[in-house]
PDB file of N, CA and C in Angstrom:
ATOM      1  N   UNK A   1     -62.397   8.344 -74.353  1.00  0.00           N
ATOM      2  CA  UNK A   1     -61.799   8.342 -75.669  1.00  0.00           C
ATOM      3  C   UNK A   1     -61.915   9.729 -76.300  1.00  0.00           C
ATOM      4  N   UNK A   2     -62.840  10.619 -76.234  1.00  0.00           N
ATOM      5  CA  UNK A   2     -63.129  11.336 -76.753  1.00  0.00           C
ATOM      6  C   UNK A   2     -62.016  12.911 -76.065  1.00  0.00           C
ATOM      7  N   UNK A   3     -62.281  12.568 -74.648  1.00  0.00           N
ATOM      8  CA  UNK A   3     -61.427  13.488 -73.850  1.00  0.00           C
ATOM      9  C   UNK A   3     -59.913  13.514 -74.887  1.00  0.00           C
ATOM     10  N   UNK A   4     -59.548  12.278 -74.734  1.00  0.00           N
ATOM     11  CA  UNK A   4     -58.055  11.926 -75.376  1.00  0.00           C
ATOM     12  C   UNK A   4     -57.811  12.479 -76.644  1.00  0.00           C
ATOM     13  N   UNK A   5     -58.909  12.470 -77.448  1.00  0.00           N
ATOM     14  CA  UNK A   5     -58.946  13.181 -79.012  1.00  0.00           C
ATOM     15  C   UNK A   5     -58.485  14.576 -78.822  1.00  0.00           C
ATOM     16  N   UNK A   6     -59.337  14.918 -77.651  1.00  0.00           N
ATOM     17  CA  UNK A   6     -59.629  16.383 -77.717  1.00  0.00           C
ATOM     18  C   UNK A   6     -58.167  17.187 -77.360  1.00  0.00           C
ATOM     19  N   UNK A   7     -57.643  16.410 -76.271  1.00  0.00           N
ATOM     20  CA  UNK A   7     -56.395  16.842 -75.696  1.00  0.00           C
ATOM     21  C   UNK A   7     -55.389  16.271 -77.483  1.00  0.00           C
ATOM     22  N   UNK A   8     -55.601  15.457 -77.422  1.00  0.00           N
ATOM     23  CA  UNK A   8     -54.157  15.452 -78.795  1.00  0.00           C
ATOM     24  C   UNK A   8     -54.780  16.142 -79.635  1.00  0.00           C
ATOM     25  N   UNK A   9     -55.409  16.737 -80.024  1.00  0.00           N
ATOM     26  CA  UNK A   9     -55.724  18.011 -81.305  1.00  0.00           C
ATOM     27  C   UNK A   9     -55.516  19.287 -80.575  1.00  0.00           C
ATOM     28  N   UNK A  10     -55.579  19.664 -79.071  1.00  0.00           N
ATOM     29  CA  UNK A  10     -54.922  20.845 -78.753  1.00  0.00           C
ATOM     30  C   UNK A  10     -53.534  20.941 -78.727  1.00  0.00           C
ATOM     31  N   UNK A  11     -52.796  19.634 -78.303  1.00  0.00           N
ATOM     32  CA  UNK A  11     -51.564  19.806 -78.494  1.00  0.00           C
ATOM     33  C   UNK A  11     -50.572  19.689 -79.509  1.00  0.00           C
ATOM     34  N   UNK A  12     -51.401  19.205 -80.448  1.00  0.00           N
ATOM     35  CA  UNK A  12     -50.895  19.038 -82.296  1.00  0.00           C
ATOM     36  C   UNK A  12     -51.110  20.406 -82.369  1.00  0.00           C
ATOM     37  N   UNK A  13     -52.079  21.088 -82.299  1.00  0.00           N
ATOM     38  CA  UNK A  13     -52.730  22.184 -82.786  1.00  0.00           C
ATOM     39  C   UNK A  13     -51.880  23.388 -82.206  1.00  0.00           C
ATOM     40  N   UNK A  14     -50.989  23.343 -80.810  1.00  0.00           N
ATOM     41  CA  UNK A  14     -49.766  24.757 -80.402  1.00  0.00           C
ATOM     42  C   UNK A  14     -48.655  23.960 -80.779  1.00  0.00           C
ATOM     43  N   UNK A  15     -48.731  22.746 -81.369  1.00  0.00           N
ATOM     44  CA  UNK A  15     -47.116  22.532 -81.814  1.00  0.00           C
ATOM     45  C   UNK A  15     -47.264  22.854 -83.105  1.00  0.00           C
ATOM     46  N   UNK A  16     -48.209  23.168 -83.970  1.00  0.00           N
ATOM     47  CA  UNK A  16     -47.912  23.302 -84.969  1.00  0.00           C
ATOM     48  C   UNK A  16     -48.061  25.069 -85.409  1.00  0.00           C
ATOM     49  N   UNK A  17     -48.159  25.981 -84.379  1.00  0.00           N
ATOM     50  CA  UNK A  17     -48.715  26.926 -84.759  1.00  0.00           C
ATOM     51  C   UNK A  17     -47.749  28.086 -83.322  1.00  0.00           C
ATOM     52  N   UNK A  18     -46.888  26.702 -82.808  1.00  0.00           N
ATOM     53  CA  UNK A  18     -45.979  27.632 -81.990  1.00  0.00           C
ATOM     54  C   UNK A  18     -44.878  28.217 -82.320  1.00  0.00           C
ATOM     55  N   UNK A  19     -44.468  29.524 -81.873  1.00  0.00           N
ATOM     56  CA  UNK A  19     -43.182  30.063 -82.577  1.00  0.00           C
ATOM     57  C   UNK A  19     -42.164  29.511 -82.356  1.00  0.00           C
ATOM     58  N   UNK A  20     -40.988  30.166 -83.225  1.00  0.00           N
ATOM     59  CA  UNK A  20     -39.597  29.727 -82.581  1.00  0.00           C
ATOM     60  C   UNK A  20     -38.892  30.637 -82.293  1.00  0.00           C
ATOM     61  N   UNK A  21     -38.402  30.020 -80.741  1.00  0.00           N
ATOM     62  CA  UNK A  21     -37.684  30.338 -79.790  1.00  0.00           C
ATOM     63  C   UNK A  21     -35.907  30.134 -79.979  1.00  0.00           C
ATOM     64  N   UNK A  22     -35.496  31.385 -80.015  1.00  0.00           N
ATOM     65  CA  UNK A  22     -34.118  31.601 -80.112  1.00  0.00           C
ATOM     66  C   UNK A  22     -32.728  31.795 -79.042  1.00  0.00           C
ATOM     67  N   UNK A  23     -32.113  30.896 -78.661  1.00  0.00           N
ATOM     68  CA  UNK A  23     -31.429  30.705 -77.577  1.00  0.00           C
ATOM     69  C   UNK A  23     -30.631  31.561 -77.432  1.00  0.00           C
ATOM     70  N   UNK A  24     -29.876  32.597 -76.852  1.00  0.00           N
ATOM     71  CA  UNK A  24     -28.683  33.523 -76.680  1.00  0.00           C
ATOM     72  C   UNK A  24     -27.895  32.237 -76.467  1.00  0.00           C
ATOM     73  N   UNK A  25     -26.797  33.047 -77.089  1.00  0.00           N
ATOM     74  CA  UNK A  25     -25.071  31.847 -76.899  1.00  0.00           C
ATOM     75  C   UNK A  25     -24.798  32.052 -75.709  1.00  0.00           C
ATOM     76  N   UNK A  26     -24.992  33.089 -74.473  1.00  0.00           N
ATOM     77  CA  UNK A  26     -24.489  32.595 -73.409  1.00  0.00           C
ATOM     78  C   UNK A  26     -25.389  31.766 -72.563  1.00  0.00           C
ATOM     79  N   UNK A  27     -26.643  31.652 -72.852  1.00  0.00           N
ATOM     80  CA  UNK A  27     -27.512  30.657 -72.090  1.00  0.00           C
ATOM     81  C   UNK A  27     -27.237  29.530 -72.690  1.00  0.00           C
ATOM     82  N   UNK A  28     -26.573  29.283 -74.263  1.00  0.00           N
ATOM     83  CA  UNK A  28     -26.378  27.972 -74.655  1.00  0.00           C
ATOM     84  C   UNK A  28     -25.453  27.391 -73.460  1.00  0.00           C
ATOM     85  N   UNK A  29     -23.989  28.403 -73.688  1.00  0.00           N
ATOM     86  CA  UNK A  29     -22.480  27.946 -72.945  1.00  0.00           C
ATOM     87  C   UNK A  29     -22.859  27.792 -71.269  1.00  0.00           C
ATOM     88  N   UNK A  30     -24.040  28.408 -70.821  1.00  0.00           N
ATOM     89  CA  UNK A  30     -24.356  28.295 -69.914  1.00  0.00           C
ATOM     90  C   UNK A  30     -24.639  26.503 -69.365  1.00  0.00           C
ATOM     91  N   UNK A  31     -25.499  25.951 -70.034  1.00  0.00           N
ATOM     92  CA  UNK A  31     -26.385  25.190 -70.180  1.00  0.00           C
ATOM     93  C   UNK A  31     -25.031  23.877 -70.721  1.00  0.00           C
ATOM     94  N   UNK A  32     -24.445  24.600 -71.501  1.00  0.00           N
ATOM     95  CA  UNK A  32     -23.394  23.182 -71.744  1.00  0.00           C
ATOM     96  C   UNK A  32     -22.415  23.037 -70.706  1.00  0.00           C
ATOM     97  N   UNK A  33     -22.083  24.116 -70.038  1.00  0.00           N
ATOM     98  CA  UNK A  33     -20.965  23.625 -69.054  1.00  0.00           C
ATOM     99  C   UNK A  33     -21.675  23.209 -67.670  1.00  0.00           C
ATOM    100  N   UNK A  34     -22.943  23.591 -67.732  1.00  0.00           N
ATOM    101  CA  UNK A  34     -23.551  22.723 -66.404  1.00  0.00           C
ATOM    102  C   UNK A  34     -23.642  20.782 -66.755  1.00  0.00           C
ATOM    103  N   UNK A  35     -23.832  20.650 -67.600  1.00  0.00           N
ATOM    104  CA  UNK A  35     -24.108  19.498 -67.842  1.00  0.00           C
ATOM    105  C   UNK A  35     -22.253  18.593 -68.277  1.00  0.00           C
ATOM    106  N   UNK A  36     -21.691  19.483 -68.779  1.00  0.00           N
ATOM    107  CA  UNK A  36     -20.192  18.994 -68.654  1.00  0.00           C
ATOM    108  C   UNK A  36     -19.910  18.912 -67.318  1.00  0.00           C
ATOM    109  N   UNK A  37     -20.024  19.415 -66.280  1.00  0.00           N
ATOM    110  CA  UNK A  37     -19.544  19.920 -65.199  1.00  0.00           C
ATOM    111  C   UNK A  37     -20.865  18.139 -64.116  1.00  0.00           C
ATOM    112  N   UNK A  38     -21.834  18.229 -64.903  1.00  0.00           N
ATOM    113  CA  UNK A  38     -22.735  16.734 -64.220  1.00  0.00           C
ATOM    114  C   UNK A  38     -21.972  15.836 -64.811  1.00  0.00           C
ATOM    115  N   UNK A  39     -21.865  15.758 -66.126  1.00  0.00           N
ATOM    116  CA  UNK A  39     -21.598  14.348 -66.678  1.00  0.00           C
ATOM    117  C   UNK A  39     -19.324  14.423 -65.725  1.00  0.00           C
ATOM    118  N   UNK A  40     -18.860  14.948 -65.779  1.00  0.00           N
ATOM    119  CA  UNK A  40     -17.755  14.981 -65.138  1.00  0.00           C
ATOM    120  C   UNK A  40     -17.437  14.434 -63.905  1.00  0.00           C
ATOM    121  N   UNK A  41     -18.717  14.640 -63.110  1.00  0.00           N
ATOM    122  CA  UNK A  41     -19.287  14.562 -61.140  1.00  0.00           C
ATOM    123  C   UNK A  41     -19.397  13.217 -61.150  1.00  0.00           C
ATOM    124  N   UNK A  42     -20.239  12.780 -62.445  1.00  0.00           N
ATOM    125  CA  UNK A  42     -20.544  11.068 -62.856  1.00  0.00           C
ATOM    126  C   UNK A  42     -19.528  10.059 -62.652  1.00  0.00           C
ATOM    127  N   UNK A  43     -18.926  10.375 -63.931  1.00  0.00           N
ATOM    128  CA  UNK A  43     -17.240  10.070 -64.351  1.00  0.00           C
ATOM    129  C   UNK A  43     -16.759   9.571 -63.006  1.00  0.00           C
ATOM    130  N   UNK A  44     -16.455  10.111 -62.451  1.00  0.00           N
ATOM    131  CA  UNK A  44     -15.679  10.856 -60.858  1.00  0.00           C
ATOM    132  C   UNK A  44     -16.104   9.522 -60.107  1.00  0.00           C
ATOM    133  N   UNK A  45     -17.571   9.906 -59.941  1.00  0.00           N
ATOM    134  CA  UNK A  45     -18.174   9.146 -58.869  1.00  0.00           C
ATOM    135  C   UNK A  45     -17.838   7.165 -59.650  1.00  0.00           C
ATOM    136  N   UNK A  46     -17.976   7.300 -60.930  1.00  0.00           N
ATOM    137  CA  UNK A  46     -17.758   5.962 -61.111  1.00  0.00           C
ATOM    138  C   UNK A  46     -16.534   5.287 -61.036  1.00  0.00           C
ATOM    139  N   UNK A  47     -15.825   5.947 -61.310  1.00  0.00           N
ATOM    140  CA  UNK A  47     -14.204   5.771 -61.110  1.00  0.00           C
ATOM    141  C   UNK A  47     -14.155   5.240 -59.734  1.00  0.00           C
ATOM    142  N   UNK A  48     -14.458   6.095 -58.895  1.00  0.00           N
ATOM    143  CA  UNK A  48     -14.685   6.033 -57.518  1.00  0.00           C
ATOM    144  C   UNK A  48     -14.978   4.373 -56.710  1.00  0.00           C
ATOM    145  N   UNK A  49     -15.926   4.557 -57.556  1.00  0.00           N
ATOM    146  CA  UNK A  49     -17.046   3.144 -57.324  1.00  0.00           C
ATOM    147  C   UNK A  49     -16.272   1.545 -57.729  1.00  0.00           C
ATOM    148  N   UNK A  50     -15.753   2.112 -58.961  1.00  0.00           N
ATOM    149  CA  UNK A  50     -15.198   1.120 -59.686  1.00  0.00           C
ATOM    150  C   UNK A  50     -13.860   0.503 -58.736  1.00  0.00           C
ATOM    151  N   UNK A  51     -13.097   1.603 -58.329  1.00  0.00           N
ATOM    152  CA  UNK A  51     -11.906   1.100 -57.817  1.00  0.00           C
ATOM    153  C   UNK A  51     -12.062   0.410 -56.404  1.00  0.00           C
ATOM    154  N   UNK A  52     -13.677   1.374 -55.806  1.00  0.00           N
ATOM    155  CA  UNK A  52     -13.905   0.809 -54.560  1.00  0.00           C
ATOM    156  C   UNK A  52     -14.412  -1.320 -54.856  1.00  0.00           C
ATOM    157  N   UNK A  53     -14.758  -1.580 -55.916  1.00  0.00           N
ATOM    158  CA  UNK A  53     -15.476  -2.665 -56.092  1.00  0.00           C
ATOM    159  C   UNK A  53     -13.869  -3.585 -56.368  1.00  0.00           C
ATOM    160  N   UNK A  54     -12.805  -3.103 -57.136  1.00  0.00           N
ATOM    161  CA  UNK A  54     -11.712  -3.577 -57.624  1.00  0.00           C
ATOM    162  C   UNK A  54     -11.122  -3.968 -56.001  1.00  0.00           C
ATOM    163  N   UNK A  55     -10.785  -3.247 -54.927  1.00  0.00           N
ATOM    164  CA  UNK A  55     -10.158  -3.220 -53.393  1.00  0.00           C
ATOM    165  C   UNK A  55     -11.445  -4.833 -53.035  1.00  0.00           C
ATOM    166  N   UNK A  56     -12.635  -4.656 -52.933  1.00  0.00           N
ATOM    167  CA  UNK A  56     -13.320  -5.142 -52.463  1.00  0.00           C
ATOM    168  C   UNK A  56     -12.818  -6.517 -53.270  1.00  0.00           C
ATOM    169  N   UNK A  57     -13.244  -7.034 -54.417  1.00  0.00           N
ATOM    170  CA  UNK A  57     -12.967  -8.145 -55.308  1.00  0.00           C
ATOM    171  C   UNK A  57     -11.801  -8.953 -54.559  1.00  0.00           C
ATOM    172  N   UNK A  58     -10.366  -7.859 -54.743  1.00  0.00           N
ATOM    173  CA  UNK A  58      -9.186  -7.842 -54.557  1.00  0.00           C
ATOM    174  C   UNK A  58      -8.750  -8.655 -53.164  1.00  0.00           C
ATOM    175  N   UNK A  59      -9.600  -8.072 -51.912  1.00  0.00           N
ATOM    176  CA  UNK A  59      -9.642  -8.257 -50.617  1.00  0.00           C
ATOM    177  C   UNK A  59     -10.766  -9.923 -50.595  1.00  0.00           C
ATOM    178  N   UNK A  60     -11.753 -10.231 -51.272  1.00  0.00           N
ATOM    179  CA  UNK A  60     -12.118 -11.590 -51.700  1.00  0.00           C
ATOM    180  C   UNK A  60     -11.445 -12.646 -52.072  1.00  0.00           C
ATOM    181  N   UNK A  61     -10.763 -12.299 -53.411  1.00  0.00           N
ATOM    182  CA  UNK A  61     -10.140 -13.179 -53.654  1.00  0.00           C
ATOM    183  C   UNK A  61      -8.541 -13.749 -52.850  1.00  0.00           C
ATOM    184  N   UNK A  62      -7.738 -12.414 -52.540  1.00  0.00           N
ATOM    185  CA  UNK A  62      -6.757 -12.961 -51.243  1.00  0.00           C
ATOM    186  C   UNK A  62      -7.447 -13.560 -50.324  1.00  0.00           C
ATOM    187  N   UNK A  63      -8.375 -13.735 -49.317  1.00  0.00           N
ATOM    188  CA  UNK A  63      -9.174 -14.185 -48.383  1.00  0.00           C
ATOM    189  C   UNK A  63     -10.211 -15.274 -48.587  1.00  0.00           C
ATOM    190  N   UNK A  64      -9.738 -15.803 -49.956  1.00  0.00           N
ATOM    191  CA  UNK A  64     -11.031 -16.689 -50.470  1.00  0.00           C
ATOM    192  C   UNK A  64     -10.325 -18.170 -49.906  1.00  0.00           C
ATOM    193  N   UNK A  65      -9.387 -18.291 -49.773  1.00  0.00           N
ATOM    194  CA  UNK A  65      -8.116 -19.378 -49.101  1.00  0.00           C
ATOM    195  C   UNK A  65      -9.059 -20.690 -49.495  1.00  0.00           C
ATOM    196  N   UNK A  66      -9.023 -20.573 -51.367  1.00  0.00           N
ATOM    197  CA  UNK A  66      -8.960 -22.155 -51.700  1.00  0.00           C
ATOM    198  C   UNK A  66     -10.625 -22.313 -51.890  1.00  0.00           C
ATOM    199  N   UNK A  67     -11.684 -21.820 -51.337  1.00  0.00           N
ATOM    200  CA  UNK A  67     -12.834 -22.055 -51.621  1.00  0.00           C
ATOM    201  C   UNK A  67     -12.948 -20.984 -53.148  1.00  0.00           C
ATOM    202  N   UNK A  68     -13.653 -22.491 -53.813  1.00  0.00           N
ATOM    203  CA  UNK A  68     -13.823 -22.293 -55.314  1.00  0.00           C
ATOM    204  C   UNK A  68     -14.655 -21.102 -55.496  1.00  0.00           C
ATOM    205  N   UNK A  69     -15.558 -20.904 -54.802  1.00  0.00           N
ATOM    206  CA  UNK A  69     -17.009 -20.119 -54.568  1.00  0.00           C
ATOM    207  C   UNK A  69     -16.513 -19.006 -54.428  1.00  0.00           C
ATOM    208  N   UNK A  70     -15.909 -18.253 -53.588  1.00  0.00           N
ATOM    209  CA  UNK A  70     -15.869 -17.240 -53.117  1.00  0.00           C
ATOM    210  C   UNK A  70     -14.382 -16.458 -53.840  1.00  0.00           C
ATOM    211  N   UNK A  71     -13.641 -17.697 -54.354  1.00  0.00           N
ATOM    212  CA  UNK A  71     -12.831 -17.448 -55.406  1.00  0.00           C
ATOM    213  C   UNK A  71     -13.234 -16.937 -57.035  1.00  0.00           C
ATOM    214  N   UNK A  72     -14.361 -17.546 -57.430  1.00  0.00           N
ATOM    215  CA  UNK A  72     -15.271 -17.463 -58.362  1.00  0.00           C
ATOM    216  C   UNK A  72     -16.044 -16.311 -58.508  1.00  0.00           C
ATOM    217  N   UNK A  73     -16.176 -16.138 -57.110  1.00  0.00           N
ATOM    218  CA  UNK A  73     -17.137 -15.038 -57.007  1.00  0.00           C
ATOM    219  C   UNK A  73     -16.962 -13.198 -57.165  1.00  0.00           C
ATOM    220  N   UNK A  74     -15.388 -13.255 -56.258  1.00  0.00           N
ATOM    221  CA  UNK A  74     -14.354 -12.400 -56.357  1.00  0.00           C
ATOM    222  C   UNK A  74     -13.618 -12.309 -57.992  1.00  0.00           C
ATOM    223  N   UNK A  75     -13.475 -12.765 -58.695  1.00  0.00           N
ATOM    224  CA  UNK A  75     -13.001 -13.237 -60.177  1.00  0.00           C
ATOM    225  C   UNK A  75     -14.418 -12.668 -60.516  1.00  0.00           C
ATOM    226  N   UNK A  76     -15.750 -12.493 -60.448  1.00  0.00           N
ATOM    227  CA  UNK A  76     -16.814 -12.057 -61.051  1.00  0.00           C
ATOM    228  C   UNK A  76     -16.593 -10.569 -60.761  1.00  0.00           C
ATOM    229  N   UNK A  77     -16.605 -10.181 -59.635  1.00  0.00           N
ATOM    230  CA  UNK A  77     -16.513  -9.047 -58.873  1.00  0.00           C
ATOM    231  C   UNK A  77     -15.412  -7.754 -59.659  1.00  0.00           C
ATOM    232  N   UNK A  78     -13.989  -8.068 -59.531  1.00  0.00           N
ATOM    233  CA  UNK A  78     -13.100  -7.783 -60.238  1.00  0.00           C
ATOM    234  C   UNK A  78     -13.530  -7.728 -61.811  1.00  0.00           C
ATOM    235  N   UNK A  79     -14.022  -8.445 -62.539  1.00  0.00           N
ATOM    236  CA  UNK A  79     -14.341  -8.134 -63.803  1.00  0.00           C
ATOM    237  C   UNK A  79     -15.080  -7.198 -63.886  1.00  0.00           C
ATOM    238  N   UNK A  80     -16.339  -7.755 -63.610  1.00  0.00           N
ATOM    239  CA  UNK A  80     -17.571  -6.877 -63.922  1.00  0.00           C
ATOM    240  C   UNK A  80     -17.332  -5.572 -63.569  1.00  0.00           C
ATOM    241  N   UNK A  81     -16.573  -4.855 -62.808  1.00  0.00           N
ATOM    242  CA  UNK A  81     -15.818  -3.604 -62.269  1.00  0.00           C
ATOM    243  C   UNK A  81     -14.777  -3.176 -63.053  1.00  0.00           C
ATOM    244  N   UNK A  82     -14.139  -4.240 -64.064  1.00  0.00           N
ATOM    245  CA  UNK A  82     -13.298  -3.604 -65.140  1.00  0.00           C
ATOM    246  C   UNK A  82     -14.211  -3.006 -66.228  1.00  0.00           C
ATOM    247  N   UNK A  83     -15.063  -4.189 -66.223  1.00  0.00           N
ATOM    248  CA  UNK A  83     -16.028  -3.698 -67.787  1.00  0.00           C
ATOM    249  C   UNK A  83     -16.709  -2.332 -67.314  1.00  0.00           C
ATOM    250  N   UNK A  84     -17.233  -2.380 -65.882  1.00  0.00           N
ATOM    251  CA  UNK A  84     -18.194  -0.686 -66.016  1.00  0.00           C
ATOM    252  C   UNK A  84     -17.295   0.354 -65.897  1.00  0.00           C
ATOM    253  N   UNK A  85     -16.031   0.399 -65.623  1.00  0.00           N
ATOM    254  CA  UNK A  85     -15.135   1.668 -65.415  1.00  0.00           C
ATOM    255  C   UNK A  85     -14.845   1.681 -67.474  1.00  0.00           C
ATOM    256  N   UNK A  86     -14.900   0.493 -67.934  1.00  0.00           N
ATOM    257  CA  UNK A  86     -14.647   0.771 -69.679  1.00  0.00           C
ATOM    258  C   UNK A  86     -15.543   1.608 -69.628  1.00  0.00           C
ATOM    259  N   UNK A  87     -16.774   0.760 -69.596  1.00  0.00           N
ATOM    260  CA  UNK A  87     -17.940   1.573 -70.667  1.00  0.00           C
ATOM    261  C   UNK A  87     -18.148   2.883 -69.764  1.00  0.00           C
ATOM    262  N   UNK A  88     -17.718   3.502 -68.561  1.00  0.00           N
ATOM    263  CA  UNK A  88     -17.958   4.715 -68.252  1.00  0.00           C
ATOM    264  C   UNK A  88     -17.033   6.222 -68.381  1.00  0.00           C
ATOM    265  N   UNK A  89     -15.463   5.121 -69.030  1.00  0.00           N
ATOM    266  CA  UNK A  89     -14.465   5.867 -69.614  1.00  0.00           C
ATOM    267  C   UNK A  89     -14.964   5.982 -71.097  1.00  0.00           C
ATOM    268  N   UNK A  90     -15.702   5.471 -71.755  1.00  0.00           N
ATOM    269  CA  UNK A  90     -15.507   5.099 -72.996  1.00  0.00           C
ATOM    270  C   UNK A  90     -16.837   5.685 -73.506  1.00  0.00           C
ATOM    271  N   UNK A  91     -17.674   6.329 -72.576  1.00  0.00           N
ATOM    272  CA  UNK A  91     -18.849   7.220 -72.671  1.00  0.00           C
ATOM    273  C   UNK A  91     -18.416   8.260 -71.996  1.00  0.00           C
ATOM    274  N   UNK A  92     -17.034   8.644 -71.568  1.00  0.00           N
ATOM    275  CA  UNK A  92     -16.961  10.008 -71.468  1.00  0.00           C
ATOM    276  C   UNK A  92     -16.058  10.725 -72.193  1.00  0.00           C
ATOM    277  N   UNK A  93     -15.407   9.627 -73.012  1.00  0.00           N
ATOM    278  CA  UNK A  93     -15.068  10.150 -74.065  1.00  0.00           C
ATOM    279  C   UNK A  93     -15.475  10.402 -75.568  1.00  0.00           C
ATOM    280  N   UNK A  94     -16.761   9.788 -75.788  1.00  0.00           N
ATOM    281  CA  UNK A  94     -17.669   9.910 -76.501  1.00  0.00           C
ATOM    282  C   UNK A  94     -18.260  11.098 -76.166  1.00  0.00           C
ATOM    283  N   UNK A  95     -18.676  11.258 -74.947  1.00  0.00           N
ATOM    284  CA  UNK A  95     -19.602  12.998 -74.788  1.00  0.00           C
ATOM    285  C   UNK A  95     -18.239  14.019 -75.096  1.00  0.00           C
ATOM    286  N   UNK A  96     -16.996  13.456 -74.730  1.00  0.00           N
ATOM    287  CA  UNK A  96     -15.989  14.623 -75.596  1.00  0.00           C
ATOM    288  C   UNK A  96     -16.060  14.900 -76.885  1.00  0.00           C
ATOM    289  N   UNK A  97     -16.238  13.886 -77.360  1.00  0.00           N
ATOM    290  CA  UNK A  97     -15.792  14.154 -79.240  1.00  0.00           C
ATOM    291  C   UNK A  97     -17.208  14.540 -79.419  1.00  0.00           C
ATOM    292  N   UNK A  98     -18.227  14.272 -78.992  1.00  0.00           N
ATOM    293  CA  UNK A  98     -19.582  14.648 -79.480  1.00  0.00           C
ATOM    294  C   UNK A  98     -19.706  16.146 -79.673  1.00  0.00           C
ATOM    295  N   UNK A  99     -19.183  16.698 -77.981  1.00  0.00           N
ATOM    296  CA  UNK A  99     -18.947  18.020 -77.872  1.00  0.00           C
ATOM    297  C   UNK A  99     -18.472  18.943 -78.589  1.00  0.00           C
ATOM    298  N   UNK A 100     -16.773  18.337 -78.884  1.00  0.00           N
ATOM    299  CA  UNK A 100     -15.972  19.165 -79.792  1.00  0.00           C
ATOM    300  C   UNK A 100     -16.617  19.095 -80.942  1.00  0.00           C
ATOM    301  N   UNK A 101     -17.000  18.012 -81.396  1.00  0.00           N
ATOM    302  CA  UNK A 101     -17.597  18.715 -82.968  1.00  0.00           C
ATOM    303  C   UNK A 101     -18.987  19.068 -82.797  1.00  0.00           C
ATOM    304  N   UNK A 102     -19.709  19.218 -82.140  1.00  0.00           N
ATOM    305  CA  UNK A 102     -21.171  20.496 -81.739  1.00  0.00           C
ATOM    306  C   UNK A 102     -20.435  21.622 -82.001  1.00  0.00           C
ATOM    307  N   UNK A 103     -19.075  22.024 -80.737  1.00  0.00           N
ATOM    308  CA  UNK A 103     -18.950  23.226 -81.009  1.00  0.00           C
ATOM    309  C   UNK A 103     -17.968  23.790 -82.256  1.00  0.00           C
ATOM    310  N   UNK A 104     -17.225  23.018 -82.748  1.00  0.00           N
ATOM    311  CA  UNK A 104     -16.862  22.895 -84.396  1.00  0.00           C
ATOM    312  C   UNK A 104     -17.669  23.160 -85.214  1.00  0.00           C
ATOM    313  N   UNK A 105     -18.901  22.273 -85.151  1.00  0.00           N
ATOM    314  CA  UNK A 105     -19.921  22.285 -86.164  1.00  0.00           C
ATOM    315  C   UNK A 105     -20.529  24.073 -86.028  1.00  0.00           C
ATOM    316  N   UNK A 106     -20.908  23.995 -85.022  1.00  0.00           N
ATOM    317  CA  UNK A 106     -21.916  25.416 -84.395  1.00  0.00           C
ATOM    318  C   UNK A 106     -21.090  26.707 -84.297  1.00  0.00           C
ATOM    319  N   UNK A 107     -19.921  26.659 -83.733  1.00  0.00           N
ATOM    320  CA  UNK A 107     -18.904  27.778 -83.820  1.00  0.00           C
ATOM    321  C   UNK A 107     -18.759  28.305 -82.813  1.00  0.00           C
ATOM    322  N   UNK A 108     -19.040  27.687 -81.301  1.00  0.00           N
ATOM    323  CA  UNK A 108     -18.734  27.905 -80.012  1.00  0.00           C
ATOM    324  C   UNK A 108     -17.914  27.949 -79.657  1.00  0.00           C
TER     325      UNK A 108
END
C-alpha cells in the first residue's frame, strides 16, 4: 500500500510540474495523415469483409433448398453484414466531418 502511495505522488508530482510540449504543424499533418491513411486500410478491409459475408449469406440461402434452418440462418448472415458495413460506413464518415472541422477549427 504504501509502495502505491509513493508511486502516485511521483506521478501527480511530474504531471503537475511538467512542461508543455509544442507540436510543429508538420509533425501534426504528419501524424494525421498516417492515421487517415489506417482508418482508410480499415474501411477497405471492412467493405471487403462485408461483401465477402453478403456472397457467402447469398450462396446459403440459394442452397438452403427449403430447410428453414439454414434458410434462417443465411437471412441472419446477410443482415448482420448489412448492419456492420452501416456502422463502418457511418464511422467513416464521422472521422470525416470530425476531421474537417479539427482542421477548420485549428487552421490546417
Amino acid at each position: 500500500m504504501r509502495i502505491l502511495l509513493t508511486l502516485q505522488s511521483f506521478v501527480l508530482t511530474a504531471l503537475i510540474f511538467a512542461s508543455q510540449v509544442q507540436a510543429q504543424a508538420d509533425d501534426v499533418s504528419k501524424v494525421q495523415n498516417f492515421m487517415t491513411n489506417i482508418i482508410e486500410i480499415l474501411v477497405t478491409l471492412a467493405g471487403i469483409l462485408a461483401a465477402l459475408f453478403f456472397v457467402w449469406g447469398g450462396v446459403g440461402y440459394i442452397t438452403s433448398t427449403g430447410n428453414p434452418e439454414n434458410l434462417e440462418k443465411s437471412k441472419k448472415t446477410i443482415f448482420y453484414s448489412a448492419i456492420g458495413l452501416a456502422v463502418t460506413l457511418g464511422a467513416y464518415v464521422l472521422v470525416n466531418i470530425v476531421t474537417q472541422t479539427a482542421q477548420s477549427a485549428f487552421g490546417q
